[in-house]
N, C-alpha and C. Protein backbone atom coordinates (compact mmCIF):
# COMPACT_ATOMS: atom_id res chain seq x y z
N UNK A 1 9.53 -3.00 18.16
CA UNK A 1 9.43 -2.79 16.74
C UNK A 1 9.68 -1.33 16.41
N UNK A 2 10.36 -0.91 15.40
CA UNK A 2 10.66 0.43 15.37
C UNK A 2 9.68 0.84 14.17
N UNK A 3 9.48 1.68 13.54
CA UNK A 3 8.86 2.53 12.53
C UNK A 3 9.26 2.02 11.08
N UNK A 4 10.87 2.26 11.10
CA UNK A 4 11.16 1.62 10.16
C UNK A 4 11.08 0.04 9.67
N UNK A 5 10.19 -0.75 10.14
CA UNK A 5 9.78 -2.07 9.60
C UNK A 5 8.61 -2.42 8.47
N UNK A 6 8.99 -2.93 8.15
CA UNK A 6 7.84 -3.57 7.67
C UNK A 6 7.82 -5.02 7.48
N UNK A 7 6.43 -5.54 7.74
CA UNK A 7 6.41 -7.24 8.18
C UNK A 7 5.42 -7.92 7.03
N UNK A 8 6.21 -9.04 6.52
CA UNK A 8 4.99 -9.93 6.13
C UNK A 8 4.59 -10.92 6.97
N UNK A 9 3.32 -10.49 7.05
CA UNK A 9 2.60 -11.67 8.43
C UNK A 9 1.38 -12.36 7.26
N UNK A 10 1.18 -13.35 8.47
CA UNK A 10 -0.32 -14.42 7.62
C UNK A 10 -1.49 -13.09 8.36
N UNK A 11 -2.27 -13.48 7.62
CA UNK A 11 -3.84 -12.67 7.67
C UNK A 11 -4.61 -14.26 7.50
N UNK A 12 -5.88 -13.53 7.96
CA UNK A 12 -7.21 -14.58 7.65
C UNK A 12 -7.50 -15.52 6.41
N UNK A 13 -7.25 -14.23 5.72
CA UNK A 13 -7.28 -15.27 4.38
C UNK A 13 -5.85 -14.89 3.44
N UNK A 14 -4.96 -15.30 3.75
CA UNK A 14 -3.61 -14.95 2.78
C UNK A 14 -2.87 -14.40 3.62
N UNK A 15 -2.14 -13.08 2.73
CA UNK A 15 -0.65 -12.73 3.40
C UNK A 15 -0.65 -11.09 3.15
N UNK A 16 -0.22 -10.06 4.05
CA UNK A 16 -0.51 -9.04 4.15
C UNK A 16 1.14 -8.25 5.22
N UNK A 17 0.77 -6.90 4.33
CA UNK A 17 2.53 -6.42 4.73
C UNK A 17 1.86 -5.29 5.99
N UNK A 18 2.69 -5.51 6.78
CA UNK A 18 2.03 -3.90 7.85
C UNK A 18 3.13 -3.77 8.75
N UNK A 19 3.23 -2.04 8.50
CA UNK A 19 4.08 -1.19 9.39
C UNK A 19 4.09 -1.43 10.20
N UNK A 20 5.53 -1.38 11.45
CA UNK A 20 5.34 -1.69 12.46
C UNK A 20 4.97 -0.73 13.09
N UNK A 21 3.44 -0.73 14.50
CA UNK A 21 2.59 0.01 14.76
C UNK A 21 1.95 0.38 14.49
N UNK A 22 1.02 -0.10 13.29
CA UNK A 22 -0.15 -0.27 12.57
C UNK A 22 -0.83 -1.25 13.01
N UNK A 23 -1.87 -1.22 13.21
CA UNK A 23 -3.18 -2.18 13.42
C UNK A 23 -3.28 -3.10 11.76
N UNK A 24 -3.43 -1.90 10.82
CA UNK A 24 -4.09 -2.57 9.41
C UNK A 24 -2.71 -2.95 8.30
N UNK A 25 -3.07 -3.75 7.93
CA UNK A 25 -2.14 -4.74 6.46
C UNK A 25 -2.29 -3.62 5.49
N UNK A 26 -1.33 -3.62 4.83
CA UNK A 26 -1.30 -2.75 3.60
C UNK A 26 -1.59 -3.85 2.37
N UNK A 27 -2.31 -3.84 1.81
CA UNK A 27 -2.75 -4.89 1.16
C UNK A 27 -2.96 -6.00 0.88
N UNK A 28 -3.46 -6.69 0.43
CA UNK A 28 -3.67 -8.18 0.67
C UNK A 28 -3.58 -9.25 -0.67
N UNK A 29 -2.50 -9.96 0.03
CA UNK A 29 -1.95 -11.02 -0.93
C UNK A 29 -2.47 -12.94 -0.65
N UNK A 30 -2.49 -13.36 -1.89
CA UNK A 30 -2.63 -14.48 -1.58
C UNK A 30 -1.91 -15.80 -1.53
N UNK A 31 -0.66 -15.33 -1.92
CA UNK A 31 0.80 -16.21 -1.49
C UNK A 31 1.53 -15.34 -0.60
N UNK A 32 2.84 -16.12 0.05
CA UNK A 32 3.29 -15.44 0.78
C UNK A 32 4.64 -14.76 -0.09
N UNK A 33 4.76 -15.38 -0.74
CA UNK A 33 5.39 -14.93 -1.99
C UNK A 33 5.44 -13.31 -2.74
N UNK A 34 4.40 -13.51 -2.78
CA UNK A 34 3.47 -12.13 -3.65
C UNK A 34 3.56 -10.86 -2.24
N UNK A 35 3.28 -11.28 -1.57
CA UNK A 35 3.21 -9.91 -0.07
C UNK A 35 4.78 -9.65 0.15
N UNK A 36 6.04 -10.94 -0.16
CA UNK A 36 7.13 -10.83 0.25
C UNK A 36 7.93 -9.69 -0.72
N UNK A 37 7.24 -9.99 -1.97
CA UNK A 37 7.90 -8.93 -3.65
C UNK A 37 7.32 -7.74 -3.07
N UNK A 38 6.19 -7.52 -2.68
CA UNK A 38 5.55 -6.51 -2.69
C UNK A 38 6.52 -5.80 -1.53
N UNK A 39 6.45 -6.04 -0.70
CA UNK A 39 7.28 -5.54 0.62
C UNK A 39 8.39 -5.20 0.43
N UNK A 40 9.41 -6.22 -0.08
CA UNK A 40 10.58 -5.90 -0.64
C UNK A 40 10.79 -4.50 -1.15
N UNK A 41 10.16 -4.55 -2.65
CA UNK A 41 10.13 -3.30 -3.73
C UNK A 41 10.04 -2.03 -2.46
N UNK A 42 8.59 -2.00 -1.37
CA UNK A 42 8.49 -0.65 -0.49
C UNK A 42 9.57 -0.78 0.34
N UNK A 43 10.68 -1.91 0.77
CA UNK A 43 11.52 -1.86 1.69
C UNK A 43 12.58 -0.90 1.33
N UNK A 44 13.16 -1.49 -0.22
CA UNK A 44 14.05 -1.14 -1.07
C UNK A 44 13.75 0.30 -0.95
N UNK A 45 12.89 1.08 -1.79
CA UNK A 45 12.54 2.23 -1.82
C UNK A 45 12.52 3.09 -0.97
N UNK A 46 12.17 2.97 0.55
CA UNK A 46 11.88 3.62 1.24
C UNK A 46 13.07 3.18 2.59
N UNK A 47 14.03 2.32 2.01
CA UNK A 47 14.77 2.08 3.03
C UNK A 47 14.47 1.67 4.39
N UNK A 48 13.73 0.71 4.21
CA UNK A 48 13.10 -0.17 5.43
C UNK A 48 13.86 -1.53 5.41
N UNK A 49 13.64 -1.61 6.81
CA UNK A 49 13.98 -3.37 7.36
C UNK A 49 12.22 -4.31 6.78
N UNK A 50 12.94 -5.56 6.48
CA UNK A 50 11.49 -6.19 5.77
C UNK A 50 11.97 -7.39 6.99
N UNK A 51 10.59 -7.76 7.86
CA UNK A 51 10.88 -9.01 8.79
C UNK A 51 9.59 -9.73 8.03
N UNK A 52 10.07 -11.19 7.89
CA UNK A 52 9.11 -12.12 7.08
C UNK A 52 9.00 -13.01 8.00
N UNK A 53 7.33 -13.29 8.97
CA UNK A 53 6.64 -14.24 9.34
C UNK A 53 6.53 -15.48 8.68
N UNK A 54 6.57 -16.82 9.37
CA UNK A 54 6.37 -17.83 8.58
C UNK A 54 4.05 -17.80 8.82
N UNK A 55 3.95 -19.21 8.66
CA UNK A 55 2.62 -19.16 8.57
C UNK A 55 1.98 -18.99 10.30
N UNK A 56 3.06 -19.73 11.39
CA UNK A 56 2.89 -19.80 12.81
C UNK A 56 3.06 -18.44 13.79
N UNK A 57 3.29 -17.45 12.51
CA UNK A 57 3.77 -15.65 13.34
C UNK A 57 5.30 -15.60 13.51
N UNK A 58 6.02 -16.86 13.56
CA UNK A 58 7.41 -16.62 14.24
C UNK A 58 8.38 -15.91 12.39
N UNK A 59 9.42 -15.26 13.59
CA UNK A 59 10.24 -14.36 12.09
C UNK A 59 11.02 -16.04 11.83
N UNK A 60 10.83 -16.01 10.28
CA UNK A 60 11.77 -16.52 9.50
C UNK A 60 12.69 -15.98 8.81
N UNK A 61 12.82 -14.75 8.74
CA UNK A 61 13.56 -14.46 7.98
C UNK A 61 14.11 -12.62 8.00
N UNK A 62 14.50 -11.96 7.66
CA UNK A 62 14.55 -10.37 7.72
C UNK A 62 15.37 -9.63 6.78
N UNK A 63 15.51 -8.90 6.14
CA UNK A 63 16.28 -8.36 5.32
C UNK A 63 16.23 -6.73 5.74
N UNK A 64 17.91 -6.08 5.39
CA UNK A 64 17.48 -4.93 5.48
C UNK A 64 17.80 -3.61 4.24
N UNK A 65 17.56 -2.85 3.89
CA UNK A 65 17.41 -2.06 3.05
C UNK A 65 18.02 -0.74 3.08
N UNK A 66 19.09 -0.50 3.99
CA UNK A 66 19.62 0.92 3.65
C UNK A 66 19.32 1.38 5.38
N UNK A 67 18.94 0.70 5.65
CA UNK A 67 18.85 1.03 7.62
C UNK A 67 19.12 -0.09 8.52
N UNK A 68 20.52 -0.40 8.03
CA UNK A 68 20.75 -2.11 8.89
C UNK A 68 21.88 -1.15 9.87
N UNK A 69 21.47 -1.79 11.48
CA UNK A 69 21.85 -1.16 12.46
C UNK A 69 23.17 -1.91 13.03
N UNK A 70 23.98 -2.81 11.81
CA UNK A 70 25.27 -3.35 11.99
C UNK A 70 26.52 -2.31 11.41
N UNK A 71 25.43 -1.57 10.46
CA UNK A 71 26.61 -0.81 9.67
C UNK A 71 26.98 0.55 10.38
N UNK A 72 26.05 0.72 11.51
CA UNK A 72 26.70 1.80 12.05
C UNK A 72 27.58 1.60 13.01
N UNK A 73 28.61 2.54 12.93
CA UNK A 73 29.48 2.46 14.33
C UNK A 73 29.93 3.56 14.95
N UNK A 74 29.83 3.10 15.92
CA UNK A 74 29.60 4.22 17.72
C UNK A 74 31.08 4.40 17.93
């Protein structure tokens, strides 16, 4: 996981966004919906990759934001 991520994963009770290499959720949502907008908007902004957990942990999904590692070339 690099720095530049950020993940929506399930939490205990709902849905919660956290840096990759963070222990703690950056806030806490109660759709997965709502953590996915939220993430987005800080992805967008800050030019992060957004990887979206389904409810079982596995990635469903990923988007990237201004640091997608296809567009560079060597």
């Amino acid at each position: 996981m690099t720095k530049n991520t950020i993940h929506t994963v399930p939490s205990d009770d709902g849905w919660a966004n956290r840096r990759a290499g963070s222990e703690r959720g950056s806030g806490h949502f109660d759709t997965q919906a709502e953590a996915i907008d939220a993430a987005r908007r800080t992805a967008e902004r800050e030019r992060l990759e957004h990887v979206i957990h389904g409810q079982d942990g596995q990635i469903r999904g990923r988007n990237s934001y201004g640091n997608d590692p296809r567009s560079r070339r060597g």
